[in-house]
PDB file of N, CA and C in Angstrom:
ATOM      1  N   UNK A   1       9.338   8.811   8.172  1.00  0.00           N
ATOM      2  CA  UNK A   1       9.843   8.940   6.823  1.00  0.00           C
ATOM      3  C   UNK A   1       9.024  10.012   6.103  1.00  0.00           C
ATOM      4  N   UNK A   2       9.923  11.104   5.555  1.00  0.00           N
ATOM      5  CA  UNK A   2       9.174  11.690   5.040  1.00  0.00           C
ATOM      6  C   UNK A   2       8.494  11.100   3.278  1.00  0.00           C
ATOM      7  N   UNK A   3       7.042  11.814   3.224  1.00  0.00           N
ATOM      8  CA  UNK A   3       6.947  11.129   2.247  1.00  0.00           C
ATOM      9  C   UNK A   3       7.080  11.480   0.540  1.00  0.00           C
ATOM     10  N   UNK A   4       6.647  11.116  -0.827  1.00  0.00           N
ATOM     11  CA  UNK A   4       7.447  11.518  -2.017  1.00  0.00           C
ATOM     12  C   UNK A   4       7.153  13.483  -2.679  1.00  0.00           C
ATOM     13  N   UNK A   5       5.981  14.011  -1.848  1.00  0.00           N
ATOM     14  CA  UNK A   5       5.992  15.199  -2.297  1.00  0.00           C
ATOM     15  C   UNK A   5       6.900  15.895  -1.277  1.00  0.00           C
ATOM     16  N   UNK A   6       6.894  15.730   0.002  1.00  0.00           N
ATOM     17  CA  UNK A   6       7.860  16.593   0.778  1.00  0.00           C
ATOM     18  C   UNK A   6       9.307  16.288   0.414  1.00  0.00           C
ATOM     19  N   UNK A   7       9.726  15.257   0.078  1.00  0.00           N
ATOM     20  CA  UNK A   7      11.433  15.402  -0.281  1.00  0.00           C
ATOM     21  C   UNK A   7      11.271  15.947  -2.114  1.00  0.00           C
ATOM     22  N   UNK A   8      10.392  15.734  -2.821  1.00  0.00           N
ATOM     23  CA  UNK A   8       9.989  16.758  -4.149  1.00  0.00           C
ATOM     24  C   UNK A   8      10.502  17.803  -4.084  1.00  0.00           C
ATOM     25  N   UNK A   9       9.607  18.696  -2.923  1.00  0.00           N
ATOM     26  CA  UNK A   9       9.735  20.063  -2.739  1.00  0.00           C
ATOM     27  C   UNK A   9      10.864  20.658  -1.909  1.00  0.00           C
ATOM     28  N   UNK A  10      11.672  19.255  -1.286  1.00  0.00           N
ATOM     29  CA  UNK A  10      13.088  19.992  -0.834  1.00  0.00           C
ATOM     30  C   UNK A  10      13.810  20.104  -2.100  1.00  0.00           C
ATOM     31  N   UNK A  11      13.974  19.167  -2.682  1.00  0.00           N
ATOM     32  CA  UNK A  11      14.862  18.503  -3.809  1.00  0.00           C
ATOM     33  C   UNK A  11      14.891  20.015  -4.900  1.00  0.00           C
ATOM     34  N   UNK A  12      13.349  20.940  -4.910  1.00  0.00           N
ATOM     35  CA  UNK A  12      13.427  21.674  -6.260  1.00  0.00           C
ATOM     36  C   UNK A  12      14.379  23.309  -5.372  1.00  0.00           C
ATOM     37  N   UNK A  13      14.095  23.355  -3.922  1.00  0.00           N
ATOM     38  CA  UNK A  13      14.778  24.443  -3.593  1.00  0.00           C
ATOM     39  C   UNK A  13      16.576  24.218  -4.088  1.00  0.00           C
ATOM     40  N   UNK A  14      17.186  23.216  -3.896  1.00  0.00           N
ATOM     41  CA  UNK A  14      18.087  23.218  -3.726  1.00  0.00           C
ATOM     42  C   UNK A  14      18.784  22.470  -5.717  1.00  0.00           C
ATOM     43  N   UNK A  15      17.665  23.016  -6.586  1.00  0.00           N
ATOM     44  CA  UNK A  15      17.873  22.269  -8.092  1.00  0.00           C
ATOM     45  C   UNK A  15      18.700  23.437  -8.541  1.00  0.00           C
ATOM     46  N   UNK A  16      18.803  24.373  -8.156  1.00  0.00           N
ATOM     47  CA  UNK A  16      19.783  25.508  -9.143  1.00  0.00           C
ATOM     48  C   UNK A  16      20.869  25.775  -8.959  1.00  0.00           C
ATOM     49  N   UNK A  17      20.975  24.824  -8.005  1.00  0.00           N
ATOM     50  CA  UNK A  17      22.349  25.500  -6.748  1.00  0.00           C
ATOM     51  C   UNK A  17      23.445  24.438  -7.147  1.00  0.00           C
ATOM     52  N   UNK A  18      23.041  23.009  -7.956  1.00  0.00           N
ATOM     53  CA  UNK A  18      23.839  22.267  -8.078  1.00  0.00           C
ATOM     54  C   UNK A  18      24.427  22.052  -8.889  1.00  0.00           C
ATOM     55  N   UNK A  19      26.275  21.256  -8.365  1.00  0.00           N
ATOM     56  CA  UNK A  19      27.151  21.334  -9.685  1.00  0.00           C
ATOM     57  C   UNK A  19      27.151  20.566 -10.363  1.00  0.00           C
ATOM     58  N   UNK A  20      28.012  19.613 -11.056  1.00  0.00           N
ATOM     59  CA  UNK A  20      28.430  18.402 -11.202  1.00  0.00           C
ATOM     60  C   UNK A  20      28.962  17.891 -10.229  1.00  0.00           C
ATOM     61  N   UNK A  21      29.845  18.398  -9.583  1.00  0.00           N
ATOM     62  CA  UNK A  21      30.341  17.891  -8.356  1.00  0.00           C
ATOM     63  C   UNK A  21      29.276  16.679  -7.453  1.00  0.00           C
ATOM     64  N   UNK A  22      28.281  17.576  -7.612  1.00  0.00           N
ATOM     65  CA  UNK A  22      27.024  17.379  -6.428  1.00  0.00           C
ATOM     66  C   UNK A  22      26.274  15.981  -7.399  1.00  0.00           C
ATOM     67  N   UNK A  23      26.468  15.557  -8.227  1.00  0.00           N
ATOM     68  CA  UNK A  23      25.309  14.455  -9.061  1.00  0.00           C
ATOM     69  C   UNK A  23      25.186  13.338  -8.258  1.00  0.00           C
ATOM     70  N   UNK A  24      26.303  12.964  -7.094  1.00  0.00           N
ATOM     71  CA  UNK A  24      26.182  12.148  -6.724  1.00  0.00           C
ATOM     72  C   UNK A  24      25.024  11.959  -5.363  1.00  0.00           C
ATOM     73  N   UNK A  25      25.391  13.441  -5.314  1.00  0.00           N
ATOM     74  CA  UNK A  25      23.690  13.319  -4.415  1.00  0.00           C
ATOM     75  C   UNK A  25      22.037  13.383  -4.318  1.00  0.00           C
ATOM     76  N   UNK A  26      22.612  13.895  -5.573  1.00  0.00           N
ATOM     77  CA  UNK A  26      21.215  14.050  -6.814  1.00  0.00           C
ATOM     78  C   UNK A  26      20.769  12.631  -6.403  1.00  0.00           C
ATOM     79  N   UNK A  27      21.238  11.723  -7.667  1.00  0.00           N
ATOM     80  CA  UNK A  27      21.330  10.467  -7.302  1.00  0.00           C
ATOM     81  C   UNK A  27      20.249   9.935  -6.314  1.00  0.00           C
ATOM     82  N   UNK A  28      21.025   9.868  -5.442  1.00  0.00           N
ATOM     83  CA  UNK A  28      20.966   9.635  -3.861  1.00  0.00           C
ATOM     84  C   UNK A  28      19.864  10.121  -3.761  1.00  0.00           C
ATOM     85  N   UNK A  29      19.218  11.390  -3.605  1.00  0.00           N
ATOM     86  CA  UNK A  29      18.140  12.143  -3.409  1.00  0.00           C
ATOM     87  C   UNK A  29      17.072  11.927  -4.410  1.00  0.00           C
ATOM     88  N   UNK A  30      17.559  11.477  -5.673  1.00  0.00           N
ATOM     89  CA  UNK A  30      16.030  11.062  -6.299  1.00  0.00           C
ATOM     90  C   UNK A  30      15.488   9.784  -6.270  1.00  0.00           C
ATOM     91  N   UNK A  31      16.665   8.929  -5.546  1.00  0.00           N
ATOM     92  CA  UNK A  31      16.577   7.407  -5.314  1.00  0.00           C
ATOM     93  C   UNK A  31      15.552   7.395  -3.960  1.00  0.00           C
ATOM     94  N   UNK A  32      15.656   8.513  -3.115  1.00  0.00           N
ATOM     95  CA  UNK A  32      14.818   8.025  -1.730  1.00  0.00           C
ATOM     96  C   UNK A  32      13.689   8.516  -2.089  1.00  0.00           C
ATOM     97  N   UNK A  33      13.618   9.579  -3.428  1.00  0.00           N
ATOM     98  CA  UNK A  33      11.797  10.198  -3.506  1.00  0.00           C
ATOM     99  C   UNK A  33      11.148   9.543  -3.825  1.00  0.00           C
ATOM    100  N   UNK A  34      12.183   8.398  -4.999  1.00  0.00           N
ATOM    101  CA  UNK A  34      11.333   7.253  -6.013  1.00  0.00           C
ATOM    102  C   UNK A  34      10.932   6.538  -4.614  1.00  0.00           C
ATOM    103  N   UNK A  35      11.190   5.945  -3.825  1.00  0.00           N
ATOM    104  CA  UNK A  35      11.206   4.785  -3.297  1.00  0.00           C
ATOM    105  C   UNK A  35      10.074   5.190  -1.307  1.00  0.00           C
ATOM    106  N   UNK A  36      10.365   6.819  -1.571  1.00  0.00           N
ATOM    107  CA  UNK A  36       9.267   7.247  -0.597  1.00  0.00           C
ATOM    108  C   UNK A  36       7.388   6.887  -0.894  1.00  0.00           C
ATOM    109  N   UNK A  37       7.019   6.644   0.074  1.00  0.00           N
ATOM    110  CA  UNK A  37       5.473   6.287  -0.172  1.00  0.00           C
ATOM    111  C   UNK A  37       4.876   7.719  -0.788  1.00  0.00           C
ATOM    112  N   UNK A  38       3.483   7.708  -1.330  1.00  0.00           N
ATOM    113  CA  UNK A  38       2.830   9.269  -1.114  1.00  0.00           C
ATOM    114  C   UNK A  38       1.878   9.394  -0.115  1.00  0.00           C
ATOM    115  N   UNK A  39       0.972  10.400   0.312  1.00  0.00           N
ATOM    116  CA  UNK A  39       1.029  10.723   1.051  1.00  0.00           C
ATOM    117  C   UNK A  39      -0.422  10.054   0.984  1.00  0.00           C
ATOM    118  N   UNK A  40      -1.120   9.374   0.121  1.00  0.00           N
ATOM    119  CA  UNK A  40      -1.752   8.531  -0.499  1.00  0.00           C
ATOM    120  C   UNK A  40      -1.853   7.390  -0.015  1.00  0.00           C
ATOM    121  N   UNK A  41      -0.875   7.050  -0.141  1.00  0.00           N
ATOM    122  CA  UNK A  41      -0.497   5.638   0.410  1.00  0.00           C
ATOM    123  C   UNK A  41      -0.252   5.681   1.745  1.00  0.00           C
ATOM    124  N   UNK A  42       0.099   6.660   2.398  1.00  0.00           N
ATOM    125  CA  UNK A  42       0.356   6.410   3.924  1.00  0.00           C
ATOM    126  C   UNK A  42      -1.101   6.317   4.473  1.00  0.00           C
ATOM    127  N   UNK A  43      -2.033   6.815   4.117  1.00  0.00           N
ATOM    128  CA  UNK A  43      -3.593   6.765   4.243  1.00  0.00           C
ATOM    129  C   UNK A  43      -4.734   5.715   3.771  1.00  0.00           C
ATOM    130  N   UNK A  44      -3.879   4.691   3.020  1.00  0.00           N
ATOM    131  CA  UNK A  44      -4.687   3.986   2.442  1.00  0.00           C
ATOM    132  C   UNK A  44      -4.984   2.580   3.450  1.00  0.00           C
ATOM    133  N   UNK A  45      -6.525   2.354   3.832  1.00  0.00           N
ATOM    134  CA  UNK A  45      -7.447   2.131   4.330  1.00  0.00           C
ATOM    135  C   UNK A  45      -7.289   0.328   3.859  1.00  0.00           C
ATOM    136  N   UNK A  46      -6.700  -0.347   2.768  1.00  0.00           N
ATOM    137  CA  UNK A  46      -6.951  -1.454   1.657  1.00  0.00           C
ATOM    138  C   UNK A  46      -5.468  -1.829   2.481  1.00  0.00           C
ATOM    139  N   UNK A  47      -4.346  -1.105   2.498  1.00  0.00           N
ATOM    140  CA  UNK A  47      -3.454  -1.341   3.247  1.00  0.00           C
ATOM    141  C   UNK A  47      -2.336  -1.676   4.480  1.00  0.00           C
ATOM    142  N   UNK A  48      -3.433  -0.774   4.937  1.00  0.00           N
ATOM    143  CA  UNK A  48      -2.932  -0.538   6.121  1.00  0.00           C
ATOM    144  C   UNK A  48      -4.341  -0.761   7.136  1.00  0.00           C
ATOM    145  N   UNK A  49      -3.968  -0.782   8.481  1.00  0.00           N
ATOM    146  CA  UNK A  49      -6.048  -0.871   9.582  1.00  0.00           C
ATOM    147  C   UNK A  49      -6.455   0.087   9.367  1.00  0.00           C
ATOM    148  N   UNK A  50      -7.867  -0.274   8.950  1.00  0.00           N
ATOM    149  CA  UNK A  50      -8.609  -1.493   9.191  1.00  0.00           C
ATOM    150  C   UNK A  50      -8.681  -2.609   8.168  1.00  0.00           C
ATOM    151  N   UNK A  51      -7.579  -2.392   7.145  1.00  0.00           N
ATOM    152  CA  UNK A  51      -7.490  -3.396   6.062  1.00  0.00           C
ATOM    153  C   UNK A  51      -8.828  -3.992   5.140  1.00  0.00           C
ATOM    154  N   UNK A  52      -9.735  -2.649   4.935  1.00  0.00           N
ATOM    155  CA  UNK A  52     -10.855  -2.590   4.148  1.00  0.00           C
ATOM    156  C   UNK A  52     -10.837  -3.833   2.910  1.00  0.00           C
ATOM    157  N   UNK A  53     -11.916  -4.312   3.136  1.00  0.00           N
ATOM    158  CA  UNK A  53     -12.170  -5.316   1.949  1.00  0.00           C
ATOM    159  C   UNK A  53     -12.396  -4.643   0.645  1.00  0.00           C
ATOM    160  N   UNK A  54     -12.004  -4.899  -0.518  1.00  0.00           N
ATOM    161  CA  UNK A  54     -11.579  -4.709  -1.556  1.00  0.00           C
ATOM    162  C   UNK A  54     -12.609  -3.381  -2.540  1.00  0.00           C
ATOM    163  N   UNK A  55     -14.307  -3.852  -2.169  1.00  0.00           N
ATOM    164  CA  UNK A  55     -15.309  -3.519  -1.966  1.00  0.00           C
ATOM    165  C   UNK A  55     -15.376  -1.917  -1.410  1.00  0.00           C
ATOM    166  N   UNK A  56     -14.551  -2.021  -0.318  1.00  0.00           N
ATOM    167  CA  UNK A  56     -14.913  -0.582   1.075  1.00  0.00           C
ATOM    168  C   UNK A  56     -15.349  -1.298   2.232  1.00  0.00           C
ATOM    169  N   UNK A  57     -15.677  -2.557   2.077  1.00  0.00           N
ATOM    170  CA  UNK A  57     -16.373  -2.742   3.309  1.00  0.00           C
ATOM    171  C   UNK A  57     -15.372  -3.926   4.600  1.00  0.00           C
ATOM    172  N   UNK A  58     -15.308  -3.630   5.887  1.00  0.00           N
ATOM    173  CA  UNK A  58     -15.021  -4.042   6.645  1.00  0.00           C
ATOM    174  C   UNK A  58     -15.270  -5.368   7.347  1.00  0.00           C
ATOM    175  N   UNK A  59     -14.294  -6.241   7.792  1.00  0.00           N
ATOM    176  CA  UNK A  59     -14.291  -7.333   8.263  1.00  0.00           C
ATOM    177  C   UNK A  59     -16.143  -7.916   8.793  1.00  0.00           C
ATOM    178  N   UNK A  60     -16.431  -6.566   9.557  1.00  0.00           N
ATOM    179  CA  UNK A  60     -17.572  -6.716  10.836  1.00  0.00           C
ATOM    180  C   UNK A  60     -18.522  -6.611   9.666  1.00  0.00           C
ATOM    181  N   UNK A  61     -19.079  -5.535   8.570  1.00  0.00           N
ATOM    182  CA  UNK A  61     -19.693  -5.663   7.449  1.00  0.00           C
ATOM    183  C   UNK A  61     -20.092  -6.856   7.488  1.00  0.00           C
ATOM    184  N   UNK A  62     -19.517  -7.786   7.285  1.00  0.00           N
ATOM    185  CA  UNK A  62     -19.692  -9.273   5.870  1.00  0.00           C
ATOM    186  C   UNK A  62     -20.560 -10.423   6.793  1.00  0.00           C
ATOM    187  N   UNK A  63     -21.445 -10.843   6.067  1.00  0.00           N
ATOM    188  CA  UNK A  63     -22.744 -11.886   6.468  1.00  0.00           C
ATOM    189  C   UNK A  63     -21.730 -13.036   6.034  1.00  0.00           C
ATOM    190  N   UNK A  64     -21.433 -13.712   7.366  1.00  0.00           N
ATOM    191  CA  UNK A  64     -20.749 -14.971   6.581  1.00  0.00           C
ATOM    192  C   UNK A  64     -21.576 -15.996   6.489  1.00  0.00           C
ATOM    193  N   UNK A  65     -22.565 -15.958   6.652  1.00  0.00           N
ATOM    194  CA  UNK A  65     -23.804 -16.712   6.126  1.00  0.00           C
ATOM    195  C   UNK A  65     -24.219 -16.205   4.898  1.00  0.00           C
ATOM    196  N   UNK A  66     -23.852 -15.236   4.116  1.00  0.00           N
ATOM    197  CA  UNK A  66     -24.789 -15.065   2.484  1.00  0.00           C
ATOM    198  C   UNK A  66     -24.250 -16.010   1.765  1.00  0.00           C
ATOM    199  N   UNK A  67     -24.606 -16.627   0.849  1.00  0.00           N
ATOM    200  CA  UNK A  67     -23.581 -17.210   0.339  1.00  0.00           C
ATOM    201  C   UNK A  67     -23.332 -16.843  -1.231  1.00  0.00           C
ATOM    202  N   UNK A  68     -23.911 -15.184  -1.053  1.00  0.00           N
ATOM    203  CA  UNK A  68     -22.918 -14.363  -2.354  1.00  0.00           C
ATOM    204  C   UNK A  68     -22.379 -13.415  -2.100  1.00  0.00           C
ATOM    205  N   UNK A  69     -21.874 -13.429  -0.724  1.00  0.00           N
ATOM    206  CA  UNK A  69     -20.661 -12.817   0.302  1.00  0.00           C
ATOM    207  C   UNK A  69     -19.325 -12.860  -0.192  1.00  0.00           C
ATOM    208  N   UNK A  70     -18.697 -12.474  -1.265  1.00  0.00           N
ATOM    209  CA  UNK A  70     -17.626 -12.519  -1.746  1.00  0.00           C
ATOM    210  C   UNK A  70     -16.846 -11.657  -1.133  1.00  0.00           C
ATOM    211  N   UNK A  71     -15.415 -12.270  -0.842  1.00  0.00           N
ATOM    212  CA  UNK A  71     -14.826 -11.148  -0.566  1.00  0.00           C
ATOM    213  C   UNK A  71     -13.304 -11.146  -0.654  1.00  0.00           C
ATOM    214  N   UNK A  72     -12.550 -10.005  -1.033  1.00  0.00           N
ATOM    215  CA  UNK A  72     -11.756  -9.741  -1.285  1.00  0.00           C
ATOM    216  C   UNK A  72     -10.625  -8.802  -0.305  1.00  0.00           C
ATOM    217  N   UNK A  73      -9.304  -9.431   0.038  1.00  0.00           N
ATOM    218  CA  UNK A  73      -8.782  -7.963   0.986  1.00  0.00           C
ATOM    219  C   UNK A  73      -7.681  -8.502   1.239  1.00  0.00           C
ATOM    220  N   UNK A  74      -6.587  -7.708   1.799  1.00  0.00           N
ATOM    221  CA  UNK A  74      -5.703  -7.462   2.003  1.00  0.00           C
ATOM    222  C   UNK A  74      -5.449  -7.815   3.681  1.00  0.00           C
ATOM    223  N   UNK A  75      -4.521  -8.582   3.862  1.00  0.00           N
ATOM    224  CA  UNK A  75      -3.812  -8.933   5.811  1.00  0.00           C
ATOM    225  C   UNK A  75      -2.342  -7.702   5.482  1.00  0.00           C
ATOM    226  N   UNK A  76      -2.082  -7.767   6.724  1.00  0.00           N
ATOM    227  CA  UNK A  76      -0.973  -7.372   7.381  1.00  0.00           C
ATOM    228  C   UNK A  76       0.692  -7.854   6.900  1.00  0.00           C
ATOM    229  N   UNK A  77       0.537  -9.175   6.249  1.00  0.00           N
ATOM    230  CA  UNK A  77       1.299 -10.182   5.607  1.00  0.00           C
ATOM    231  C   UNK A  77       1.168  -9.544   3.864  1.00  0.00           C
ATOM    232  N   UNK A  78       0.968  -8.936   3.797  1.00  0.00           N
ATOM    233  CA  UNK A  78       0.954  -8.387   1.987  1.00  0.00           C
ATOM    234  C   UNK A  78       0.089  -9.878   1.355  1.00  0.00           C
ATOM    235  N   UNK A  79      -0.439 -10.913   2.068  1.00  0.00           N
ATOM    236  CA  UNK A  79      -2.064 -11.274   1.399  1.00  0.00           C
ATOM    237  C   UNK A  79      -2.906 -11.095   1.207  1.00  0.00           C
ATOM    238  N   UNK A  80      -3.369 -11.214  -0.258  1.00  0.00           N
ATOM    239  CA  UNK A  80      -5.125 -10.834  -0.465  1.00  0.00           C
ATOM    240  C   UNK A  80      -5.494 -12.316  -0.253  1.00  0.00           C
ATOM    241  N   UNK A  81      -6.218 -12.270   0.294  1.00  0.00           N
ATOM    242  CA  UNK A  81      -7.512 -13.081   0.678  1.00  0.00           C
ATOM    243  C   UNK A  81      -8.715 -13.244   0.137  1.00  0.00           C
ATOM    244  N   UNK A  82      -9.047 -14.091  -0.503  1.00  0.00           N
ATOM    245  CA  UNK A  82     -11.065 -14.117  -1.108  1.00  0.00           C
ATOM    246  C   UNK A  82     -11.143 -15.609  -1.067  1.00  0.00           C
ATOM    247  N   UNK A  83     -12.597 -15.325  -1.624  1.00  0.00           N
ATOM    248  CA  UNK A  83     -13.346 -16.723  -1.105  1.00  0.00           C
ATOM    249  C   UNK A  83     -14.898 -16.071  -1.093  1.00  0.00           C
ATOM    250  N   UNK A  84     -15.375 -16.761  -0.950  1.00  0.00           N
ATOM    251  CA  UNK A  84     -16.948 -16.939  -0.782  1.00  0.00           C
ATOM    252  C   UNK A  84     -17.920 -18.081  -0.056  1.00  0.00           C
ATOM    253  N   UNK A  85     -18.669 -17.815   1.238  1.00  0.00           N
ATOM    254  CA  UNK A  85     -19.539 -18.417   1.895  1.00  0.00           C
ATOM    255  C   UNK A  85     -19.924 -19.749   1.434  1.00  0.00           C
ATOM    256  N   UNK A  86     -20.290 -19.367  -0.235  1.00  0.00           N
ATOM    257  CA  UNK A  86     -20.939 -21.021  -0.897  1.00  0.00           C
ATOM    258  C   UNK A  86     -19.918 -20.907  -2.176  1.00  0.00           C
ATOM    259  N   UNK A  87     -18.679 -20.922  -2.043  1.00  0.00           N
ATOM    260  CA  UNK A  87     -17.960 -21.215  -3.393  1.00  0.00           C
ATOM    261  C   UNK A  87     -17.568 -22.533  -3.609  1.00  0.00           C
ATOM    262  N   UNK A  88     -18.473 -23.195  -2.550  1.00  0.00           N
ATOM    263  CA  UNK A  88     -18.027 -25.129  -3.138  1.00  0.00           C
ATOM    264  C   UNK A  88     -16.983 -25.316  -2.302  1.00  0.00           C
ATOM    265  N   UNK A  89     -16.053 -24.548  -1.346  1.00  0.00           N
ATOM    266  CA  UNK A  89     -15.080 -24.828  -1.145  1.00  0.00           C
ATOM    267  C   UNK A  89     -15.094 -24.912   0.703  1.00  0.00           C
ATOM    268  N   UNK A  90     -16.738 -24.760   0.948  1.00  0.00           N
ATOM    269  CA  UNK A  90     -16.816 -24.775   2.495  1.00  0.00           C
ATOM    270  C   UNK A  90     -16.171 -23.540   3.246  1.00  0.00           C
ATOM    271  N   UNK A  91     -16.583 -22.613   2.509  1.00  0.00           N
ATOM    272  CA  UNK A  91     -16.123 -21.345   2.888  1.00  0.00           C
ATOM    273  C   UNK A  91     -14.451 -21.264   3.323  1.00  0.00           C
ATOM    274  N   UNK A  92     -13.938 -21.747   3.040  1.00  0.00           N
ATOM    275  CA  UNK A  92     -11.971 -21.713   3.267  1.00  0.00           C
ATOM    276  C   UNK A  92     -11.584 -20.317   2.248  1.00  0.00           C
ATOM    277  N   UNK A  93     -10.856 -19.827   2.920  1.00  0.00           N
ATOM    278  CA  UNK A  93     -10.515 -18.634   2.134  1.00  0.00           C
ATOM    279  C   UNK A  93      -9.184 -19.118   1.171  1.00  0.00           C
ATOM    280  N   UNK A  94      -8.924 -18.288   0.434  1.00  0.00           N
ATOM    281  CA  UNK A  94      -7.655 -18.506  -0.582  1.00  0.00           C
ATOM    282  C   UNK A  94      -6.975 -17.278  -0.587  1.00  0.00           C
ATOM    283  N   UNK A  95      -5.353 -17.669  -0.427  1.00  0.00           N
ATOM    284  CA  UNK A  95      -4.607 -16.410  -0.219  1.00  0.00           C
ATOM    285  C   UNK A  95      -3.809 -16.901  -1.209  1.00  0.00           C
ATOM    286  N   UNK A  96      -3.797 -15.247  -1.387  1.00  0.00           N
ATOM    287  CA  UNK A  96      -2.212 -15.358  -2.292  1.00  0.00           C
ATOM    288  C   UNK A  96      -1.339 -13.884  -2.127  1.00  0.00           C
ATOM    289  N   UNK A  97       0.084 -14.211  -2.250  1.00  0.00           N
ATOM    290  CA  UNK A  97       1.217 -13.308  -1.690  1.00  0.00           C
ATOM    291  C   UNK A  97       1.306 -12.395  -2.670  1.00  0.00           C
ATOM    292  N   UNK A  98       0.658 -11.033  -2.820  1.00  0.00           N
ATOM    293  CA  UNK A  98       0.912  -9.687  -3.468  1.00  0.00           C
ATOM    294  C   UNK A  98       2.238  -9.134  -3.069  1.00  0.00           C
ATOM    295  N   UNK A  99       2.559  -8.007  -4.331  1.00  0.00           N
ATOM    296  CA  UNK A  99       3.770  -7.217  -3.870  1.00  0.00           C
ATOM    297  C   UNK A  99       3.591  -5.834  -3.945  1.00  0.00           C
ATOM    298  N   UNK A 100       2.231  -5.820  -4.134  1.00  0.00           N
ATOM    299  CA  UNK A 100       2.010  -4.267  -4.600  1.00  0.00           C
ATOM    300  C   UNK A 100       0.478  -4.001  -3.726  1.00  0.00           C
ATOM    301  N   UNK A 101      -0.446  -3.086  -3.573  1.00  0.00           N
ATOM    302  CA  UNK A 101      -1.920  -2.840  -2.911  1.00  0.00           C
ATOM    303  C   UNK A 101      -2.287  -2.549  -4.003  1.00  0.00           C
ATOM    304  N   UNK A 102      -3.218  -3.235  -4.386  1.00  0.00           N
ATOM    305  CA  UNK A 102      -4.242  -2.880  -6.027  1.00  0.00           C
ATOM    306  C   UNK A 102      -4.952  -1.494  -5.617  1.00  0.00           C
ATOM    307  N   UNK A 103      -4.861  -1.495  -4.513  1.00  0.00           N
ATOM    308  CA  UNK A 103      -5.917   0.251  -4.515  1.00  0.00           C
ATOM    309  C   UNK A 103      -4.675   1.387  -4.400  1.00  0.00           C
ATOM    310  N   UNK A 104      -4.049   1.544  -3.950  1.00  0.00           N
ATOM    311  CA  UNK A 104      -2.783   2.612  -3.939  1.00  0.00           C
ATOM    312  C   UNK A 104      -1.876   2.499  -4.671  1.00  0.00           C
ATOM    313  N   UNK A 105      -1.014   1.398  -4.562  1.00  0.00           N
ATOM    314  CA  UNK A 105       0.262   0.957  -5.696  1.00  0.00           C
ATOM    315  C   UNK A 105       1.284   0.954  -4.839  1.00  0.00           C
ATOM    316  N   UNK A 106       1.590   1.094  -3.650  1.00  0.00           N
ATOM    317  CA  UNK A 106       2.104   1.201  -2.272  1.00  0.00           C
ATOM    318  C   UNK A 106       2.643  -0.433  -2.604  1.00  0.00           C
ATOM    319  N   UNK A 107       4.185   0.034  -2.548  1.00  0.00           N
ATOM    320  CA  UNK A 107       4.836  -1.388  -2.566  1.00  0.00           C
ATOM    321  C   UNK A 107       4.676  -2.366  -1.223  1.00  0.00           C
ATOM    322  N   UNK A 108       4.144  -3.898  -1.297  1.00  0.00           N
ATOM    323  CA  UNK A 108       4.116  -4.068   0.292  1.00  0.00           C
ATOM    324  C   UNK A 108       5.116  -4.790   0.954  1.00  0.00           C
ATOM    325  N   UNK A 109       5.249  -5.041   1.859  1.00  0.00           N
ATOM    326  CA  UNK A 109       6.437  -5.783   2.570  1.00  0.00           C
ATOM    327  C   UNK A 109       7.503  -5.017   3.145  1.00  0.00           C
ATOM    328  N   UNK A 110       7.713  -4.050   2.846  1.00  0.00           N
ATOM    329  CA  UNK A 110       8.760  -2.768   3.047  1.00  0.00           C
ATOM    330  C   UNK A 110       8.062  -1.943   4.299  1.00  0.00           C
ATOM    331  N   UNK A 111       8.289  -2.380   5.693  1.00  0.00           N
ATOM    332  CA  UNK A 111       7.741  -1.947   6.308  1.00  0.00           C
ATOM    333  C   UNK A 111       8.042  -0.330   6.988  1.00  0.00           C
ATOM    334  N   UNK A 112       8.823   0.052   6.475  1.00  0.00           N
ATOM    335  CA  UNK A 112       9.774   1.615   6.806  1.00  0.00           C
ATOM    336  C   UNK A 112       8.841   2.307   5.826  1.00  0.00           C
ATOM    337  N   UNK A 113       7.870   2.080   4.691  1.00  0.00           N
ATOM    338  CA  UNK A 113       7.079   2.689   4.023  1.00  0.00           C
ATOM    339  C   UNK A 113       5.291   2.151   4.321  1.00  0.00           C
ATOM    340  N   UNK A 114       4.934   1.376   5.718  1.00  0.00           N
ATOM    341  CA  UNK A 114       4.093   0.936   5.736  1.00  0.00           C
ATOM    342  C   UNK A 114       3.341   1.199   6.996  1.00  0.00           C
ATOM    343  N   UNK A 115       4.191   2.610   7.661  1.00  0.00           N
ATOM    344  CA  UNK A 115       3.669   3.298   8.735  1.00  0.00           C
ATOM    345  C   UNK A 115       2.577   4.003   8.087  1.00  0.00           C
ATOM    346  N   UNK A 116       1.043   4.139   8.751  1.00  0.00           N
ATOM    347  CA  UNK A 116      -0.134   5.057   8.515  1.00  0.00           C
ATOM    348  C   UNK A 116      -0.354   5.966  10.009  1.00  0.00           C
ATOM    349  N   UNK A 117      -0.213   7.465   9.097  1.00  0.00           N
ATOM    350  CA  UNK A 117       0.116   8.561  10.162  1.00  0.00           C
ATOM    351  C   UNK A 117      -1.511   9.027  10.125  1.00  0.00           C
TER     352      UNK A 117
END
């Protein structure tokens, strides 16, 4: 899929050339730029593997013995995940179902926009 600056920069070659006739592809064509990832998001690290903890830091990083080991991150499933070593709770993590990546803005669940090149 290409992503939202490369169909941008097709979209402006072909902006002078069009009629009314043509709106309906306009349309069409500004509907797939909105809805293309950037090129941002195809790179983002919080999103996609190694699914960086919220922090920067990685799964292998984290002392699960500190018990002010907090941590925050993102699965494969569009869950963030946190919890903490000594949060009273016997270290059990807590998820909850996002629709968006707080670090990119990369809509999640839409997996045709969730390839990292």
């Amino acid at each position: 899929m290409k992503t939202r600056e490369e169909l941008l920069n097709e979209m402006n070659k072909f902006r002078r050339t069009l009629t009314s006739g043509q709106s309906k592809v306009l349309k069409s064509g500004l509907h797939q730029i909105l809805s293309a990832p950037t090129e941002e998001q195809l790179k983002c690290d919080y999103c996609h593997a190694p699914f960086l903890d919220l922090s920067g830091k990685t799964e292998d990083e984290f002392d699960q013995f500190d018990p002010d080991g907090a941590y925050c991150g993102l699965d494969k499933d569009s869950m963030i995940t946190y919890g903490s070593p000594g949060d009273g709770f016997d270290g059990q993590d807590r998820n909850t179902k996002i629709n968006y990546c707080p670090m990119c803005g990369r809509k999640l669940g839409d997996e045709r926009n969730a390839q990292k090149s």
